[in-house]
Protein backbone atom coordinates (compact mmCIF):
# COMPACT_ATOMS: atom_id res chain seq x y z
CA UNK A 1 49.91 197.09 64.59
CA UNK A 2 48.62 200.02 66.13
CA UNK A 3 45.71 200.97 67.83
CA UNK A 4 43.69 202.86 64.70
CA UNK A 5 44.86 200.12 62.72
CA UNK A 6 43.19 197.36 64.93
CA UNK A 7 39.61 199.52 65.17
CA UNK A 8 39.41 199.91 61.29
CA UNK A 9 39.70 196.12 60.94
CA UNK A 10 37.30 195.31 63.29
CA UNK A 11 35.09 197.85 62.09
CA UNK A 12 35.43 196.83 58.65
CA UNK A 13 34.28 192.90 59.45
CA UNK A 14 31.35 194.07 61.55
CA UNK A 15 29.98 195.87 57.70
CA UNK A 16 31.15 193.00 56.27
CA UNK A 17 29.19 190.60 58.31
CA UNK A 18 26.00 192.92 58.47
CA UNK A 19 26.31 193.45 54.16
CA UNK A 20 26.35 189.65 54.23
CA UNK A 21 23.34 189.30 56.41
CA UNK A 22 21.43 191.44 54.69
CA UNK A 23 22.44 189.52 50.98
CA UNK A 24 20.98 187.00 52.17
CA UNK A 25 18.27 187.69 53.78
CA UNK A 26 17.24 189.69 50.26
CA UNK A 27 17.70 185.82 48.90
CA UNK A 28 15.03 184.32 50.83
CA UNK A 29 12.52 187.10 50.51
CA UNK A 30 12.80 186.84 46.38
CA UNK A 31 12.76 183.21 46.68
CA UNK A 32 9.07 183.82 48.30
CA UNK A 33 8.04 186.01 45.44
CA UNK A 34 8.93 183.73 42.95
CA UNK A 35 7.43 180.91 44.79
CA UNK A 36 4.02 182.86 44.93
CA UNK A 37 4.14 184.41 41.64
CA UNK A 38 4.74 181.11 39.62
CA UNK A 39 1.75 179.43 41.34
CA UNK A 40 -1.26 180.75 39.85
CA UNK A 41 -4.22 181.04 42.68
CA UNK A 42 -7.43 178.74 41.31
CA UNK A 43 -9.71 179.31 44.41
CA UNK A 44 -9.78 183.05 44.46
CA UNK A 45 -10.24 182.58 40.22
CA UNK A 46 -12.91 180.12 41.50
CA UNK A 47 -15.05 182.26 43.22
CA UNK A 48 -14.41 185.29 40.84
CA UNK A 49 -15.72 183.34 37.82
CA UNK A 50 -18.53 181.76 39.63
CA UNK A 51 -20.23 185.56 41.59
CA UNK A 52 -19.83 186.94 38.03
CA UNK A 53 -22.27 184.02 36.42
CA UNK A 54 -24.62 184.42 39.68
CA UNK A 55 -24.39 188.00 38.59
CA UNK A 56 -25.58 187.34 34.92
CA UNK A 57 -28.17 184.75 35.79
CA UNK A 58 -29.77 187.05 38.32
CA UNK A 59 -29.68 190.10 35.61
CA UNK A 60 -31.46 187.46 33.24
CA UNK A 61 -33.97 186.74 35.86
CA UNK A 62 -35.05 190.31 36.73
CA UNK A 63 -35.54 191.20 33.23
CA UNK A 64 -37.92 188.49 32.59
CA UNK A 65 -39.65 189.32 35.75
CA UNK A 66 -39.48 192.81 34.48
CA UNK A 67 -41.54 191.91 31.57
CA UNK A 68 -43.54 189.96 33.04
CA UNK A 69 -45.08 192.63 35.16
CA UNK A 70 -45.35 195.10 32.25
CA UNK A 71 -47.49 192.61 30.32
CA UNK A 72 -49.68 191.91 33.59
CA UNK A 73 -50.49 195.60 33.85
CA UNK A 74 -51.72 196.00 30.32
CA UNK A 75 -54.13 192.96 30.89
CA UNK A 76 -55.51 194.43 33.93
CA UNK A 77 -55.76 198.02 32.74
CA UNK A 78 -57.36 196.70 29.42
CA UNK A 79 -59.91 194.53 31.79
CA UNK A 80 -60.86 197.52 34.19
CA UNK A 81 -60.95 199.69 30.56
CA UNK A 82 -63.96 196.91 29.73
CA UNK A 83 -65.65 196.88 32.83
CA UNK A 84 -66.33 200.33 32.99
CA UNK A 85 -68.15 200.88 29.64
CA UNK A 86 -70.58 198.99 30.70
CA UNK A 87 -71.00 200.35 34.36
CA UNK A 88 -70.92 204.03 32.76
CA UNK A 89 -73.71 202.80 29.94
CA UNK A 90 -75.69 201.83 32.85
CA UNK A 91 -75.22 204.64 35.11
CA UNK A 92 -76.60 207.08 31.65
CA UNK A 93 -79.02 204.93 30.96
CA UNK A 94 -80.25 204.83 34.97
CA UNK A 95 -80.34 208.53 35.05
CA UNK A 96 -82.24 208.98 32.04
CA UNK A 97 -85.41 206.13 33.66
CA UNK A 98 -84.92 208.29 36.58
CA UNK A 99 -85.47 211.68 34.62
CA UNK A 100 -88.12 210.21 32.23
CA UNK A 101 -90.24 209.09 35.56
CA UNK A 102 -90.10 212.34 37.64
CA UNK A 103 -93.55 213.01 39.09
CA UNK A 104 -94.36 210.13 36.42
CA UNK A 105 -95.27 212.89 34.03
CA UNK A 106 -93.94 213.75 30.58
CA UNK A 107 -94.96 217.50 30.20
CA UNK A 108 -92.81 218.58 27.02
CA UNK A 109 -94.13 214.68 24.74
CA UNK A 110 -93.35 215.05 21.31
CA UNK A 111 -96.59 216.32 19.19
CA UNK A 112 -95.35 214.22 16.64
CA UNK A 113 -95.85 211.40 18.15
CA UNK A 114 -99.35 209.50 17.88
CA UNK A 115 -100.65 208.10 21.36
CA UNK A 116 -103.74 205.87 22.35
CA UNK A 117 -106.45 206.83 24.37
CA UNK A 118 -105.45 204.79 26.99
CA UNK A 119 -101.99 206.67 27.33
CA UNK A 120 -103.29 209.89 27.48
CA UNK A 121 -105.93 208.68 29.92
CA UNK A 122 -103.47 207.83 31.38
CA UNK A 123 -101.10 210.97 31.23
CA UNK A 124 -103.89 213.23 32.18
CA UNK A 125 -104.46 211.27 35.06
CA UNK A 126 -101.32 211.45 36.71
CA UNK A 127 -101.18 214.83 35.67
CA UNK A 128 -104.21 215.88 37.63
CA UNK A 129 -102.57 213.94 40.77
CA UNK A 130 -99.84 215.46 40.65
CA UNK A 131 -101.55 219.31 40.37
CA UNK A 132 -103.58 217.77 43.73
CA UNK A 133 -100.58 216.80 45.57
CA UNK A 134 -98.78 220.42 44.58
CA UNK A 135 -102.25 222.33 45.89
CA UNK A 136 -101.83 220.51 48.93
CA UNK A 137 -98.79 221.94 49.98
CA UNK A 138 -98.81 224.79 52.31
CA UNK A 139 -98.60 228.47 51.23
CA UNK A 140 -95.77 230.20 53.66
CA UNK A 141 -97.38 233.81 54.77
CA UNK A 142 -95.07 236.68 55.08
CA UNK A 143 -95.53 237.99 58.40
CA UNK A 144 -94.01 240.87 60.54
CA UNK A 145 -94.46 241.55 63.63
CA UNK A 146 -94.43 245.62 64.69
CA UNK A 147 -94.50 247.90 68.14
CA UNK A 148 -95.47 251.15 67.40
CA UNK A 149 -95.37 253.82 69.73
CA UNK A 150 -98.48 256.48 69.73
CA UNK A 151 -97.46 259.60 71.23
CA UNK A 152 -100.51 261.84 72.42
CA UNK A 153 -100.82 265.57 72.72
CA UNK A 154 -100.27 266.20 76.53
CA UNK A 155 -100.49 264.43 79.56
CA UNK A 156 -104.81 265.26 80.05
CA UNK A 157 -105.00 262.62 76.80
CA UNK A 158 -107.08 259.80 77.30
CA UNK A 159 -104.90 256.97 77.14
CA UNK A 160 -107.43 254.40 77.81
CA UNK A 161 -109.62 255.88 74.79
CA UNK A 162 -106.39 256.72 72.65
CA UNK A 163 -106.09 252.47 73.32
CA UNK A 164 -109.16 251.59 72.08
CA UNK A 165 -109.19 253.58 69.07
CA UNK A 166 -106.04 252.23 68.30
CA UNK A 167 -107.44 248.65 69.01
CA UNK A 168 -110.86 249.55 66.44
CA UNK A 169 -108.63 249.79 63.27
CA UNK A 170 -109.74 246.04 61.99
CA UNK A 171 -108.63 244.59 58.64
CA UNK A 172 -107.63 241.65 57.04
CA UNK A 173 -104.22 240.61 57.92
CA UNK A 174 -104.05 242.50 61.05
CA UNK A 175 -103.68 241.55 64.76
CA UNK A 176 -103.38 243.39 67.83
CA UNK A 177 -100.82 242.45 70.76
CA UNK A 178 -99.88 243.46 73.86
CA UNK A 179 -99.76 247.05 74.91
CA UNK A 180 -98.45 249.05 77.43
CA UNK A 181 -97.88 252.91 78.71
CA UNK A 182 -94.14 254.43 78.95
CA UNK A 183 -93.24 257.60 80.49
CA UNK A 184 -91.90 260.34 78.49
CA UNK A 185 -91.70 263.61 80.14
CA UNK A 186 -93.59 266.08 82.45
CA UNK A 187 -96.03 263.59 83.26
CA UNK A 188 -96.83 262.59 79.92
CA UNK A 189 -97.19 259.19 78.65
CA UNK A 190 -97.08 257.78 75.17
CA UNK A 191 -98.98 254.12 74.09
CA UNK A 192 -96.53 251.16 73.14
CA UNK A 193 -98.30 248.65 71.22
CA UNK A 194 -97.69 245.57 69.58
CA UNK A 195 -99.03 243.47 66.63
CA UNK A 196 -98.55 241.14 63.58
CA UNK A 197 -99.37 241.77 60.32
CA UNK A 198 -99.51 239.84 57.01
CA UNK A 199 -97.11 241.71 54.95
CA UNK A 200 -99.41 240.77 51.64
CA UNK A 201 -102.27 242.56 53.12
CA UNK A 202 -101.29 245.49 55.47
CA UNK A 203 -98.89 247.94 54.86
CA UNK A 204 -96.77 249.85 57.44
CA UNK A 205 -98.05 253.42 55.86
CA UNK A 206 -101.75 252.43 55.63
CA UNK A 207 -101.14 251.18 59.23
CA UNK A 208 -99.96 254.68 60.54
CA UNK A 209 -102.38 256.42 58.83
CA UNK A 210 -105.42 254.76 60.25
CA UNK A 211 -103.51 255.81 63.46
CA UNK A 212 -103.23 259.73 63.05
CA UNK A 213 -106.64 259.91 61.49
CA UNK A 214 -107.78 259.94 65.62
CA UNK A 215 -106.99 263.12 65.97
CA UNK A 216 -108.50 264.03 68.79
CA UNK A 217 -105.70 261.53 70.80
CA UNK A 218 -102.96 260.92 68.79
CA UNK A 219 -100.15 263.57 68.23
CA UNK A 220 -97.67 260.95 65.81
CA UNK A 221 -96.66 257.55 65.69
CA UNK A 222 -93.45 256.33 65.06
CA UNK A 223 -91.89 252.66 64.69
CA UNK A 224 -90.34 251.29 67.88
CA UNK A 225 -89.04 247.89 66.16
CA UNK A 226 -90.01 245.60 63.10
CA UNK A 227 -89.20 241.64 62.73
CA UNK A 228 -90.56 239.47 60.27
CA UNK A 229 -92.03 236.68 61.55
């Protein structure tokens, strides 16, 4: 035999040999197929059946719990719905005791309705107490307090006198403050005074007026500053 000859029959046993290793090899691998797949597997059927009756029982349990706190709510929102008619009766009826006893006098009674004599002694006496405790209170004044300045006609004025006729100009209502000169010009001086007046009683026009009616010292007066007191 020949050389070719002797490599294609060696070549063809090696296929032969692997062909026959593989046959069986596919054998024993179906064999373990069919040995799994005819034995059915109870403990992973087990557990399946067993987690899916946990499952329903706890789905049973949460809905009754479910309900449970639904029907607690409506008892407590029907109890707190109770309680607080009677706390808001009470507040109304509170506020009307407390608006019936103001001052502890009833001026707009009913003429319709008949009262004794001691009720309206009564009545008129509170009454009268309580018209001696309003006249009691103090009467806030209106004050303001003013600093005029009284310019003169030239500096040979007599700023002393042009003072004190400022200072005779007495009313009601009216008090003099402090006073003092202030330079103008060329010598000349013009009178800065001060005082508080009851706004009721003196008037800022009447008040100048009285001013230039001295003539004889006083040239104008003007309004340096004005607060209310």
């Amino acid at each position: 035999m020949s050389v070719l000859m002797y490599e294609k029959v060696w070549l063809d046993k090696n296929v032969y040999n692997e062909a026959e290793k593989n046959y069986y090899e596919s054998l024993n691998k179906m064999d373990s197929v069919a040995s799994l797949t005819g034995v059915p597997n109870t403990e992973i059927n087990s557990k399946l059946n067993k987690l899916v009756q946990e499952n329903s029982e706890l789905r049973k349990a949460m809905e009754e719990l479910r309900k449970l706190v639904i029907s607690l709510q409506a008892r407590v929102d029907g109890l707190e719905s109770t309680e607080d008619k009677p706390q808001a009766a009470s507040k109304v009826q509170a506020a009307k005791e407390e608006q019936e006893s103001d001052d502890g006098v009833d001026l707009f009674g009913s003429d319709d309705e008949e009262e004794s004599a001691e009720a309206a002694k009564l009545r008129d006496e509170r009454l009268a107490a309580y018209n001696a405790k309003k006249a009691k209170k103090p009467v806030l004044i209106a004050k303001s307090n003013i600093i005029l300045d009284v310019k003169p006609w030239d500096d040979e004025t007599d700023m002393k006198a042009m003072e004190q006729a400022v200072r005779n100009i007495s009313t009601d209502g009216l008090l003099w403050g402090a006073a003092k000169l202030v330079p103008l010009a060329f010598g000349i001086h013009k009178l800065q005074i001060s005082c508080v007046v009851e706004d009721d009683k003196v008037s800022v026009d009447w008040l100048t007026e009285e001013i230039e009616k001295n003539e004889d010292f006083v040239q104008s007066v003007d309004i340096a500053a004005f607060n209310k007191v």
